[in-house]
Every structure is written in structure tokens, then in C-alpha cells.
PDB file of N, CA and C in Angstrom:
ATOM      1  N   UNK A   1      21.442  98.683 115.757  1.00  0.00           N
ATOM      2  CA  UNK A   1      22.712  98.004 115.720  1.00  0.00           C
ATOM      3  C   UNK A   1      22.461  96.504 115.764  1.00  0.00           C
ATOM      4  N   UNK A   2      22.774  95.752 114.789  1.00  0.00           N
ATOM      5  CA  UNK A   2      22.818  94.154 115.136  1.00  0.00           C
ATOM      6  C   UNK A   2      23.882  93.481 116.000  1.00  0.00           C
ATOM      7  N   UNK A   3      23.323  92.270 116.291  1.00  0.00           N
ATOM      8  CA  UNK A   3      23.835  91.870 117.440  1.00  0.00           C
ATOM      9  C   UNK A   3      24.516  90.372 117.094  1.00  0.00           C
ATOM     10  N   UNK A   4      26.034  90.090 117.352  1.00  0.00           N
ATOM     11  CA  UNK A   4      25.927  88.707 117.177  1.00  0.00           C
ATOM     12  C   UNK A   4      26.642  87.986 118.256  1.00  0.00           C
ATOM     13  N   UNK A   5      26.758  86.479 117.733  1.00  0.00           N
ATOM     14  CA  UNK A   5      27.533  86.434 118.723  1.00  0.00           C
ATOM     15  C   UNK A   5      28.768  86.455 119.613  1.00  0.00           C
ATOM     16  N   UNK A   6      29.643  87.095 119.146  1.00  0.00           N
ATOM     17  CA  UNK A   6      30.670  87.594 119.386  1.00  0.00           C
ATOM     18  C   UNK A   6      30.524  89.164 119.911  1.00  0.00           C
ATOM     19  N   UNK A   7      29.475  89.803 120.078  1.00  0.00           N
ATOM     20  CA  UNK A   7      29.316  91.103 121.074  1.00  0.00           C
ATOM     21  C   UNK A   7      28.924  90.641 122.410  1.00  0.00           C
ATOM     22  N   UNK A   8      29.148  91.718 123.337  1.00  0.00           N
ATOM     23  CA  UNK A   8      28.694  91.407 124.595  1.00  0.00           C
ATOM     24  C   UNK A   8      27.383  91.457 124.552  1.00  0.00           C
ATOM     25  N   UNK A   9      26.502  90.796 125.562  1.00  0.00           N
ATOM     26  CA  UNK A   9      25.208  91.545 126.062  1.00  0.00           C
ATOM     27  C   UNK A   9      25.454  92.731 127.107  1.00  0.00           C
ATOM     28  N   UNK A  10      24.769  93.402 126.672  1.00  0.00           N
ATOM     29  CA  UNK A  10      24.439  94.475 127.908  1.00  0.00           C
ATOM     30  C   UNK A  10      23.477  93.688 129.092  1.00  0.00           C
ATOM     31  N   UNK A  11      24.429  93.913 129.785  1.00  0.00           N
ATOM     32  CA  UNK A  11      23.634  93.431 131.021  1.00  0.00           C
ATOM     33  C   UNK A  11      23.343  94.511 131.867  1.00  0.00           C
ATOM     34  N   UNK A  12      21.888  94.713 132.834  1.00  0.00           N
ATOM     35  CA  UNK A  12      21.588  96.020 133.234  1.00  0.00           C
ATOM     36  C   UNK A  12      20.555  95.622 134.971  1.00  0.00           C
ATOM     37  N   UNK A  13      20.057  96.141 135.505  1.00  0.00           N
ATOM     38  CA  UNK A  13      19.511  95.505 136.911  1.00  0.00           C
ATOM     39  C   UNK A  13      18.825  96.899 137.454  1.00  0.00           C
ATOM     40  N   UNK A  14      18.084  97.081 137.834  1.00  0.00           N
ATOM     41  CA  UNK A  14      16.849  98.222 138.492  1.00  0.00           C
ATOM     42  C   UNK A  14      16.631  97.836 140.033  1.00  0.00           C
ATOM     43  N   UNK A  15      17.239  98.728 140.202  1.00  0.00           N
ATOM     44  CA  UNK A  15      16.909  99.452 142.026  1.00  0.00           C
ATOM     45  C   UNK A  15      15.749 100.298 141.720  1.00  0.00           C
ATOM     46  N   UNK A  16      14.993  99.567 142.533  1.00  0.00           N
ATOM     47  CA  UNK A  16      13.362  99.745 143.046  1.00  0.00           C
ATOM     48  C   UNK A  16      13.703 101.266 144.161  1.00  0.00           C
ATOM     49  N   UNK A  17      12.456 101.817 144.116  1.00  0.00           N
ATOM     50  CA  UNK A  17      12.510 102.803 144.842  1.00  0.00           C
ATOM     51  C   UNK A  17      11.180 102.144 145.799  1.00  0.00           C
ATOM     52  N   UNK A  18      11.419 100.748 146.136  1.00  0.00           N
ATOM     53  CA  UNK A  18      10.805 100.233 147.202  1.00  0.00           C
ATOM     54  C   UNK A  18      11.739  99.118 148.331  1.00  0.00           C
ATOM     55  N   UNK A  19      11.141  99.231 149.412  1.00  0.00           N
ATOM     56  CA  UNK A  19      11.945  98.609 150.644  1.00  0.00           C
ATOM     57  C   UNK A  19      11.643  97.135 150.077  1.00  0.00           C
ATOM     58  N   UNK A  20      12.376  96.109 150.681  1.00  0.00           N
ATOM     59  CA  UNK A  20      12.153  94.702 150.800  1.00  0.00           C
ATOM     60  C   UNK A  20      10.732  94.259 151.535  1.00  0.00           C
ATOM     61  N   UNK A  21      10.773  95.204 152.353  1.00  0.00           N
ATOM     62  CA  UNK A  21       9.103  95.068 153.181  1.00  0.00           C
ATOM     63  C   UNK A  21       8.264  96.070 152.073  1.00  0.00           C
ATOM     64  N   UNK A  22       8.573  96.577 151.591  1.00  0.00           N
ATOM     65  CA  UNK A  22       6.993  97.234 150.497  1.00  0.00           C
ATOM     66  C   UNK A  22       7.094  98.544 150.179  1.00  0.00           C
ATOM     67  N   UNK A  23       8.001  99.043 151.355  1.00  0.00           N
ATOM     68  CA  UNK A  23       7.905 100.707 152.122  1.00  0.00           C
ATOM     69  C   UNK A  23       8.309 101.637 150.273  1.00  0.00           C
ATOM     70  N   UNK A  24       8.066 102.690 150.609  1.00  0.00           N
ATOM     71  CA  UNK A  24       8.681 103.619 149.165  1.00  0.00           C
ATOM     72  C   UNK A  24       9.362 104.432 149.756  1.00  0.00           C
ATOM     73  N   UNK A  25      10.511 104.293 148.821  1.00  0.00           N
ATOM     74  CA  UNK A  25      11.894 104.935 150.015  1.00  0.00           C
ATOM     75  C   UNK A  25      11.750 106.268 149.534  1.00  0.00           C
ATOM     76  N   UNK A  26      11.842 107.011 150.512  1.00  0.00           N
ATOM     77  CA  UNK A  26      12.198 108.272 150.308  1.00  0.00           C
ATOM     78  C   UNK A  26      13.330 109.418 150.441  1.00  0.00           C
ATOM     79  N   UNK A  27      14.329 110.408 150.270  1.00  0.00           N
ATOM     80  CA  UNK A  27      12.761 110.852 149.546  1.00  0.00           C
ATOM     81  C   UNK A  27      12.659 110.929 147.774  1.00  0.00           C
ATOM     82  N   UNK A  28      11.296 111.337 148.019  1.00  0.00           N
ATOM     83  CA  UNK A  28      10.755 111.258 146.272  1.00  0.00           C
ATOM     84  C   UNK A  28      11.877 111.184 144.901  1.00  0.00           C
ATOM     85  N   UNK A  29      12.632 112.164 145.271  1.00  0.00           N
ATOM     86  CA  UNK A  29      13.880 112.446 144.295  1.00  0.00           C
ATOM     87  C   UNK A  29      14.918 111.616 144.174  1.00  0.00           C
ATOM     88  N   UNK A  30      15.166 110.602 145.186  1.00  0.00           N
ATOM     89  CA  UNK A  30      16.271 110.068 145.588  1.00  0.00           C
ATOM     90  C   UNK A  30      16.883 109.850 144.100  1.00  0.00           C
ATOM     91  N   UNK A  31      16.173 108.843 143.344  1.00  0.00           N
ATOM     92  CA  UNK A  31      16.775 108.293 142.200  1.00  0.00           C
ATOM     93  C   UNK A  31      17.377 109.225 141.463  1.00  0.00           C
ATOM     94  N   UNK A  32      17.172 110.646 140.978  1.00  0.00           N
ATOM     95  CA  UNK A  32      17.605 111.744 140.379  1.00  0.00           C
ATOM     96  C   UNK A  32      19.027 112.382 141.489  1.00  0.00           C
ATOM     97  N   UNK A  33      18.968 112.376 142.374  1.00  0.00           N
ATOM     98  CA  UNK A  33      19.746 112.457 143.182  1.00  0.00           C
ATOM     99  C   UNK A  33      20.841 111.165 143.321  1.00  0.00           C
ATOM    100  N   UNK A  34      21.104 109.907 143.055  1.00  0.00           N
ATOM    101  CA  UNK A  34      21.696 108.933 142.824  1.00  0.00           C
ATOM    102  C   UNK A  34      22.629 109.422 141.627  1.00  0.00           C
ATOM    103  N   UNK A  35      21.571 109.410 140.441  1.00  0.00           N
ATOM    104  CA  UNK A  35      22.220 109.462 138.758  1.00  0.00           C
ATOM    105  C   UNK A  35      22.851 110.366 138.543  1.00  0.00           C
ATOM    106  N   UNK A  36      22.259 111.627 139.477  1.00  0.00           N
ATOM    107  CA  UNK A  36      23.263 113.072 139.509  1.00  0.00           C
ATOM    108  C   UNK A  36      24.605 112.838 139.666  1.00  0.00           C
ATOM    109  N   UNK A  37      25.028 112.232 141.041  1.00  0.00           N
ATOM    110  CA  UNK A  37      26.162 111.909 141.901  1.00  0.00           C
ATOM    111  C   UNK A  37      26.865 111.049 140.798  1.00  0.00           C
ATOM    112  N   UNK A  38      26.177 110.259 139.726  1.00  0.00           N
ATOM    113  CA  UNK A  38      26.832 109.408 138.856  1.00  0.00           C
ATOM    114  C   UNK A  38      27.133 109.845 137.599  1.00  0.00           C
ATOM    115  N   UNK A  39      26.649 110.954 137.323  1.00  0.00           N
ATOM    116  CA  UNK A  39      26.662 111.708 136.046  1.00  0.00           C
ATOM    117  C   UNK A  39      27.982 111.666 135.718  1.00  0.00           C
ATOM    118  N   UNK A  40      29.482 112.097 135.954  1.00  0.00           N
ATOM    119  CA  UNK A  40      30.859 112.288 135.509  1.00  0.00           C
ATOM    120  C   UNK A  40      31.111 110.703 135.209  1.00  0.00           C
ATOM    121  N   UNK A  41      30.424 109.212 135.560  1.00  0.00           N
ATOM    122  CA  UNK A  41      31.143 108.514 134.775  1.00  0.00           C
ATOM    123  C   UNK A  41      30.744 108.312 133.360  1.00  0.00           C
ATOM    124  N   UNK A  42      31.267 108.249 132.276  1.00  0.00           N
ATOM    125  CA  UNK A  42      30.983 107.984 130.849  1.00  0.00           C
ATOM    126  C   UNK A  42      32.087 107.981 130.364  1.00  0.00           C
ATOM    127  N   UNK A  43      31.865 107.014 129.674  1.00  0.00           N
ATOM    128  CA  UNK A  43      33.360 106.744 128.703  1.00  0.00           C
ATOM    129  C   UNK A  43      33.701 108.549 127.684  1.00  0.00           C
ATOM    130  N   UNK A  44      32.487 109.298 127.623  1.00  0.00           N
ATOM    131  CA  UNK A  44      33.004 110.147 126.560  1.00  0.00           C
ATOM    132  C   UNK A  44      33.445 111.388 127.991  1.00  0.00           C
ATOM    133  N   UNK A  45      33.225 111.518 128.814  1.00  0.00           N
ATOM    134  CA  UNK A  45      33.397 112.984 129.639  1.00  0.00           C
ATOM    135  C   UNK A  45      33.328 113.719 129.202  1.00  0.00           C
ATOM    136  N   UNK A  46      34.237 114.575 128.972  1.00  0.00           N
ATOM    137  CA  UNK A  46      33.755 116.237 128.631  1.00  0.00           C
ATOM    138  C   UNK A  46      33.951 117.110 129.527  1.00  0.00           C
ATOM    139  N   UNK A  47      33.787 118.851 129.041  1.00  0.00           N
ATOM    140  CA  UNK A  47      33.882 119.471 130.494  1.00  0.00           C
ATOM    141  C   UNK A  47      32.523 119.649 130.717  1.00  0.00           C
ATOM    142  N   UNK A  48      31.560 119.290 130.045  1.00  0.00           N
ATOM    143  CA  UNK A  48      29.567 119.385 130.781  1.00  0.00           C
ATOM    144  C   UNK A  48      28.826 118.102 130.691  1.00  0.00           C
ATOM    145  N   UNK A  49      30.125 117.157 131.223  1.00  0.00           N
ATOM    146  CA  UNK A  49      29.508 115.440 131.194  1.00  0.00           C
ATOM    147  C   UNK A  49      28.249 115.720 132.763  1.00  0.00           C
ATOM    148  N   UNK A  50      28.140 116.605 133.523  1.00  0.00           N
ATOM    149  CA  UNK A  50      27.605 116.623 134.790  1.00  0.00           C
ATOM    150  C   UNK A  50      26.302 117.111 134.461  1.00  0.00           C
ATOM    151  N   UNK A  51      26.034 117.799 133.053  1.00  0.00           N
ATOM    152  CA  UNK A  51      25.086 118.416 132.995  1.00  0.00           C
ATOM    153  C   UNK A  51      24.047 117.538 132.160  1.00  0.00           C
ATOM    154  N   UNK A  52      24.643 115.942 131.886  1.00  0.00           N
ATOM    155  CA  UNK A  52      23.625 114.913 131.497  1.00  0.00           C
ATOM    156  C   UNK A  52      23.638 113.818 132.176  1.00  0.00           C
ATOM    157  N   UNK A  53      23.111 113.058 132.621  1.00  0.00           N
ATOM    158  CA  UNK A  53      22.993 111.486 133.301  1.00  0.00           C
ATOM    159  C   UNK A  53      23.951 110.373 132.766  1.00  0.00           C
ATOM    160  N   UNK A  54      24.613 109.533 133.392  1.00  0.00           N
ATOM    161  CA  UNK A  54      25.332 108.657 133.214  1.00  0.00           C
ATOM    162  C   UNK A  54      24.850 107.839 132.130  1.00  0.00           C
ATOM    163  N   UNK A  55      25.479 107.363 131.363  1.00  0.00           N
ATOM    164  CA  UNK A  55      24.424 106.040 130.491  1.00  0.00           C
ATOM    165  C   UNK A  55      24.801 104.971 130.930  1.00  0.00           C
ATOM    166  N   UNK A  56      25.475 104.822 132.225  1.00  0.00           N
ATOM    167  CA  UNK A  56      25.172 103.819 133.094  1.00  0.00           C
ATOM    168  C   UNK A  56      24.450 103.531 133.838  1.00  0.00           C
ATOM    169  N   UNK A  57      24.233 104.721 134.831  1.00  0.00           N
ATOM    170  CA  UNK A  57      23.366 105.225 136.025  1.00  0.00           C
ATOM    171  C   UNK A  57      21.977 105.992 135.337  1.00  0.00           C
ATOM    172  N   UNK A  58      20.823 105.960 135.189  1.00  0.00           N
ATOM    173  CA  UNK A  58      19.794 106.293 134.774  1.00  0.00           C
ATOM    174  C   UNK A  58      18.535 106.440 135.754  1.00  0.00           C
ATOM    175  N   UNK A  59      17.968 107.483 135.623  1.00  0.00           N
ATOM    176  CA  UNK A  59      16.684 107.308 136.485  1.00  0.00           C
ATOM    177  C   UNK A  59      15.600 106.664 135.380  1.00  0.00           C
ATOM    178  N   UNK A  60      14.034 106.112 136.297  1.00  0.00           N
ATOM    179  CA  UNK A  60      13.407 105.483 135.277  1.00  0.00           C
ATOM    180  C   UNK A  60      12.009 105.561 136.372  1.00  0.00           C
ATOM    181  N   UNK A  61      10.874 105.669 135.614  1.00  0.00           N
ATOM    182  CA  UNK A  61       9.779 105.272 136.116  1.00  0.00           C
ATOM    183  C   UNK A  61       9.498 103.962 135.995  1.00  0.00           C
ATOM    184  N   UNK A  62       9.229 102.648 136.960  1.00  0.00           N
ATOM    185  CA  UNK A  62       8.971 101.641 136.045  1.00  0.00           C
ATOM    186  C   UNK A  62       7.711 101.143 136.805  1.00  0.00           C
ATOM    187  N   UNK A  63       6.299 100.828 136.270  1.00  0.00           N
ATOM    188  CA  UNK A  63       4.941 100.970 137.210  1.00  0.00           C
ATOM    189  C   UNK A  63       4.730 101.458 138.108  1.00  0.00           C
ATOM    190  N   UNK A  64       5.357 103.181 137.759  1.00  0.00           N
ATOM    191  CA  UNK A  64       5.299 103.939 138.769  1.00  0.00           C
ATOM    192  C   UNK A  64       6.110 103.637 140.016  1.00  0.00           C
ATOM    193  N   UNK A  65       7.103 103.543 139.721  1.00  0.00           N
ATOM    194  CA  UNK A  65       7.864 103.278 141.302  1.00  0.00           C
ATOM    195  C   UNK A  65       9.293 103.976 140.199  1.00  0.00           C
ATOM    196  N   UNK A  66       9.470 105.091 141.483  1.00  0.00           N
ATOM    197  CA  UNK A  66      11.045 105.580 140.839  1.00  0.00           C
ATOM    198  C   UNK A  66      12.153 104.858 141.031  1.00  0.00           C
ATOM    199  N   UNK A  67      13.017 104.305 140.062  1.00  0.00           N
ATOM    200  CA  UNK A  67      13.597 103.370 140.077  1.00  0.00           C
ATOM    201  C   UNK A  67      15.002 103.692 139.540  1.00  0.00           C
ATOM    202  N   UNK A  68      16.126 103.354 139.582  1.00  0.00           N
ATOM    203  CA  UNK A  68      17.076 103.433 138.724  1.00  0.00           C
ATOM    204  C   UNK A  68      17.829 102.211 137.925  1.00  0.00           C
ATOM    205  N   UNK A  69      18.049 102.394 136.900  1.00  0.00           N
ATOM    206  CA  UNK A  69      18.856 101.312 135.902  1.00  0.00           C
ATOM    207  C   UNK A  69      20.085 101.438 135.807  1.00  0.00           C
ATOM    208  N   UNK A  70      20.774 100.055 136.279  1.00  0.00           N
ATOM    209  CA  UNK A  70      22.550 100.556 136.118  1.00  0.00           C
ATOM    210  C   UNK A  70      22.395  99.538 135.296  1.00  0.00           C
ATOM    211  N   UNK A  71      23.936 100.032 134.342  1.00  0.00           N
ATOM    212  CA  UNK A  71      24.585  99.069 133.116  1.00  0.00           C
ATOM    213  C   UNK A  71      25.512  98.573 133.774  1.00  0.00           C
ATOM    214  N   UNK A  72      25.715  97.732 134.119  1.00  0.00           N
ATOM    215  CA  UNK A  72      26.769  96.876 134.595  1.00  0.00           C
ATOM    216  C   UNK A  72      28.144  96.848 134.150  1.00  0.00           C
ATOM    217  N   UNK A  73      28.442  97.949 132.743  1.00  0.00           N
ATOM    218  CA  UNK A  73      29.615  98.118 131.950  1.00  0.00           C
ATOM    219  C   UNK A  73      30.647  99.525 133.317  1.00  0.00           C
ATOM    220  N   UNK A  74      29.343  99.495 134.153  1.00  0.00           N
ATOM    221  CA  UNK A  74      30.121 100.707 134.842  1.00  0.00           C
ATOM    222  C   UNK A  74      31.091  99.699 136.020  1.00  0.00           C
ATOM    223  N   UNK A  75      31.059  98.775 136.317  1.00  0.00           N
ATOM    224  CA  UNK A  75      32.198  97.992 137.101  1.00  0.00           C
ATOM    225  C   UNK A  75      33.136  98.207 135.901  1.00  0.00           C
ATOM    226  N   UNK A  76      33.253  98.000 134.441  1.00  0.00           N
ATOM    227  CA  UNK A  76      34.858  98.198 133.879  1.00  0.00           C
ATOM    228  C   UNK A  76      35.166  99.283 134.261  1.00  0.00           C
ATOM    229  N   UNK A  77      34.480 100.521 133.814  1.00  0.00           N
ATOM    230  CA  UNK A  77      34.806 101.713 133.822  1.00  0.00           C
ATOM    231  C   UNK A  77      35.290 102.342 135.418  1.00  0.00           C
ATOM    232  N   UNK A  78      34.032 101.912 136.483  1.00  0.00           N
ATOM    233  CA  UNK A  78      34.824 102.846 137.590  1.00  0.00           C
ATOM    234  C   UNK A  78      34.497 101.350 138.653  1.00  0.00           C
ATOM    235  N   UNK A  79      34.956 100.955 138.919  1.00  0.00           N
ATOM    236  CA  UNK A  79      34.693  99.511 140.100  1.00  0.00           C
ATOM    237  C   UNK A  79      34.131 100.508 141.424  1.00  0.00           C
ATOM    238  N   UNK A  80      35.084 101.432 141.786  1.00  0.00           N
ATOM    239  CA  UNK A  80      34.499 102.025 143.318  1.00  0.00           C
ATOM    240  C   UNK A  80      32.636 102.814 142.922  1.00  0.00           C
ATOM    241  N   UNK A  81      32.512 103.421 141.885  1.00  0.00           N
ATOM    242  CA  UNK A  81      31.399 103.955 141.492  1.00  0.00           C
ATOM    243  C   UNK A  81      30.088 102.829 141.286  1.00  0.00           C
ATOM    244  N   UNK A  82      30.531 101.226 140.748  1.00  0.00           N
ATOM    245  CA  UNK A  82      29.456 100.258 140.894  1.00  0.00           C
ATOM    246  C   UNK A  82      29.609 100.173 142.072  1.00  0.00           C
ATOM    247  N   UNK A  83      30.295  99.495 143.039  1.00  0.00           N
ATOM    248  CA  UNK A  83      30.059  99.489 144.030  1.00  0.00           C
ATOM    249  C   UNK A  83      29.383 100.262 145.358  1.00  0.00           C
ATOM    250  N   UNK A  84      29.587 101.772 145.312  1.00  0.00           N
ATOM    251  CA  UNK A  84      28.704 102.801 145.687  1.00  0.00           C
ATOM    252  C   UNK A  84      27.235 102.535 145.106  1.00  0.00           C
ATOM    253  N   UNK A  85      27.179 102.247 143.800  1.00  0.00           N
ATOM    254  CA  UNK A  85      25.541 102.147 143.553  1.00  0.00           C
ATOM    255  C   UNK A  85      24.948 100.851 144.308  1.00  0.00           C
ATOM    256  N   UNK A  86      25.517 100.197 144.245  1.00  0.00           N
ATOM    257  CA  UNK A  86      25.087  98.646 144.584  1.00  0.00           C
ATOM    258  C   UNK A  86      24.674  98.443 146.411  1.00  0.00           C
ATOM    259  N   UNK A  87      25.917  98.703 146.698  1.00  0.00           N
ATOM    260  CA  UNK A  87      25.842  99.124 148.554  1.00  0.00           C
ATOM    261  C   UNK A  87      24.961 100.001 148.801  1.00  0.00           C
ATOM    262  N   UNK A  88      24.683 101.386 148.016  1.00  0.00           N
ATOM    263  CA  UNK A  88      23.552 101.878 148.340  1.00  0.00           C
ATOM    264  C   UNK A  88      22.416 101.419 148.613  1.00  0.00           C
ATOM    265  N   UNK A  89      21.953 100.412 147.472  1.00  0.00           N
ATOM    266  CA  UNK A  89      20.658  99.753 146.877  1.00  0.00           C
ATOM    267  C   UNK A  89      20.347  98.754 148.660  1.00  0.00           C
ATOM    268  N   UNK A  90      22.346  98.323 149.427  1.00  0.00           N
ATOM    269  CA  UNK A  90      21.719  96.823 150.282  1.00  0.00           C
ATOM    270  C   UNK A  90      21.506  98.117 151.123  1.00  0.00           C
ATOM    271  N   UNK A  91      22.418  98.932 151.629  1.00  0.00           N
ATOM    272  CA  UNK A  91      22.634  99.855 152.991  1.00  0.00           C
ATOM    273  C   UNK A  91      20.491 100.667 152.979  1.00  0.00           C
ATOM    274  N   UNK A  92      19.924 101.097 152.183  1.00  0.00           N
ATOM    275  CA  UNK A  92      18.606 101.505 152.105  1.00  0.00           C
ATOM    276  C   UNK A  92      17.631  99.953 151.631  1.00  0.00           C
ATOM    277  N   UNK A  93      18.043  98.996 151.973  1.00  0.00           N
ATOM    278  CA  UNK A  93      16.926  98.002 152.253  1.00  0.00           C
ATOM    279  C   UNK A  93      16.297  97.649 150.545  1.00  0.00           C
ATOM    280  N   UNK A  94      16.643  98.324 149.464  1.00  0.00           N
ATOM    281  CA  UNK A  94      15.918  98.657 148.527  1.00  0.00           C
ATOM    282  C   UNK A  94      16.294  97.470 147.641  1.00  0.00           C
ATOM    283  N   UNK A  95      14.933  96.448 147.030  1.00  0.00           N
ATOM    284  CA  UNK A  95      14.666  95.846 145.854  1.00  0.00           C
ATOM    285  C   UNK A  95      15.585  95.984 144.415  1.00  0.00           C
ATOM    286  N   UNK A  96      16.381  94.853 143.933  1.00  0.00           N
ATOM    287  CA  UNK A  96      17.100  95.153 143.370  1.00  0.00           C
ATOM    288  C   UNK A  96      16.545  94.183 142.163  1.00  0.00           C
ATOM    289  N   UNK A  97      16.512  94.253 141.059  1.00  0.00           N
ATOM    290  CA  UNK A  97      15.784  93.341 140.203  1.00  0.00           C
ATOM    291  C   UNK A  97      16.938  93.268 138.629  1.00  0.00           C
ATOM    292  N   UNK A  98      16.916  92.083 138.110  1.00  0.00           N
ATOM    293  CA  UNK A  98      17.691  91.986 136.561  1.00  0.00           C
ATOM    294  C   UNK A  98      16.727  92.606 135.699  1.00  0.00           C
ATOM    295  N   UNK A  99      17.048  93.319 135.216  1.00  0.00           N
ATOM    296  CA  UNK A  99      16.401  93.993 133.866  1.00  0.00           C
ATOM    297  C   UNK A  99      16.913  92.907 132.559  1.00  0.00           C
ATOM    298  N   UNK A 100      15.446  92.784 131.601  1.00  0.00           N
ATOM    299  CA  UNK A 100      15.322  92.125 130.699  1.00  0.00           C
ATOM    300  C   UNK A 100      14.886  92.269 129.846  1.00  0.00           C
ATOM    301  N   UNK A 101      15.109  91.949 128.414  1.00  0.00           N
ATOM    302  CA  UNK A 101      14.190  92.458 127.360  1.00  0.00           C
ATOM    303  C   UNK A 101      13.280  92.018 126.301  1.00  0.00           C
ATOM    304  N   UNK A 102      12.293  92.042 126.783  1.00  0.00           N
ATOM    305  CA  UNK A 102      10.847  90.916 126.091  1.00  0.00           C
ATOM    306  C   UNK A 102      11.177  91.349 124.302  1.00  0.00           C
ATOM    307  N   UNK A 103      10.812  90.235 123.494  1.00  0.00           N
ATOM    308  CA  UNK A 103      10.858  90.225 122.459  1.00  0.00           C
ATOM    309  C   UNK A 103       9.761  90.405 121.918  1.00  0.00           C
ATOM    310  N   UNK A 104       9.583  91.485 120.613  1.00  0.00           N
ATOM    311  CA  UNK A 104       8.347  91.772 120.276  1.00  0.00           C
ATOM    312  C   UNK A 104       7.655  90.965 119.805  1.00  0.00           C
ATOM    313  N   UNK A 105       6.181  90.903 119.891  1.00  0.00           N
ATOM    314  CA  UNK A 105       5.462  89.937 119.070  1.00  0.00           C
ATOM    315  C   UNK A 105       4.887  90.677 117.930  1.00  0.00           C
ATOM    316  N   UNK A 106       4.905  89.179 117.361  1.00  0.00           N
ATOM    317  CA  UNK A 106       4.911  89.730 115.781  1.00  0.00           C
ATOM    318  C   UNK A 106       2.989  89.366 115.558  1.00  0.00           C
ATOM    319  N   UNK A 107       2.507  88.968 116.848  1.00  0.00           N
ATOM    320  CA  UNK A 107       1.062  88.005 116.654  1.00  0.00           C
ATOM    321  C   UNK A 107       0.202  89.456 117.148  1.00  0.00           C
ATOM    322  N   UNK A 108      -0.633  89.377 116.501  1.00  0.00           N
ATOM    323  CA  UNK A 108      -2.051  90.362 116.770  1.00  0.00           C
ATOM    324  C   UNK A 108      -2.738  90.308 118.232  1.00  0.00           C
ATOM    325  N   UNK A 109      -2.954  90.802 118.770  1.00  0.00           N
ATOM    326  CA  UNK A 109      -3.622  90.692 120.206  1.00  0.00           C
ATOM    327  C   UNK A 109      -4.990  90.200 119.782  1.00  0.00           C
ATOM    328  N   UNK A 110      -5.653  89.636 120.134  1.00  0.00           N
ATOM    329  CA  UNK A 110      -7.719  89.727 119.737  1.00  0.00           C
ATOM    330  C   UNK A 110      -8.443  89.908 121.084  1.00  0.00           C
TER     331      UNK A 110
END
């Protein structure tokens, strides 16, 4: 899809599945357990919207640390549902980071 300037950016941010002190929060699943609980928001629903992940709320490996990615389009859609993700992220101590997206290079590595 091209992009100009008159579209929004997607703006998006990753909860670390690590403490502010270092710790790895547990447990292991949490993040799948987060996106679950978030699964019914999507603009399309359905009656088996529960039986796929939000495309707001996402789980993610990111250097190995289980992490989750929210789209920030989920404050239009449900305000109390960003906010549950977000308070989660301060209430468990957990690393919250802007997600960004490096532009490919077009140059050869040597």
C-alpha cells in the first residue's frame, strides 16, 4: 500500500516482557495471555473474532524477550481497552518502548 501525505502513520509501541530493573516478567505466557484478553477488539468482529489476535494487540518475540505490540489505532476504537493495556505495562513495572521502522538499504554489506 503507498503512503502519502495525507494518510495517517501507524503509530505502534512494545511492552517488553522485562522489568525496569532487568527482571523477565513472568509468567512465560503472559504476552499470549494479554492479546487473548484483547482478541474481540477489531474493527471487523465477527462471531470467531476470539479465535484470532487483535491487530492491535499482538504478541511478538523481539531479541528474544516476549513482548507485545499495540497499534495505537486501538485508543479510537476502544479507549477503556488502550488503557487496560497501557496500565498493565506501568502496574507490572514492565519496559515500554516506540516501535519504529528502519528503512531498507539499498547498499551491499562488505
Amino acid at each position: 500500500m503507498a503512503h502519502n501525505d495525507t494518510d495517517p502513520i501507524t503509530k505502534e509501541f512494545f511492552i517488553l516482557g522485562i522489568t525496569h530493573n532487568g527482571k523477565q516478567f513472568r509468567p512465560s505466557d503472559w504476552s499470549e495471555r494479554l492479546c487473548g484478553a484483547m482478541s474481540c477488539f477489531r474493527q471487523d468482529g465477527g462471531r470467531n473474532a476470539h479465535l484470532q489476535y487483535s491487530p492491535y494487540v499482538r504478541p511478538i518475540l523481539l531479541n528474544g524477550i516476549r513482548s507485545v505490540v499495540v497499534n495505537e489505532e486501538l485508543r479510537l476504537i476502544e479507549p477503556l481497552a488502550y488503557h487496560f493495556v497501557v496500565n498493565f505495562a506501568k502496574d507490572n513495572d514492565l519496559q515500554v518502548v516506540d516501535a519504529c521502522l528502519l528503512p531498507d538499504s539499498d547498499e551491499k554489506k562488505i
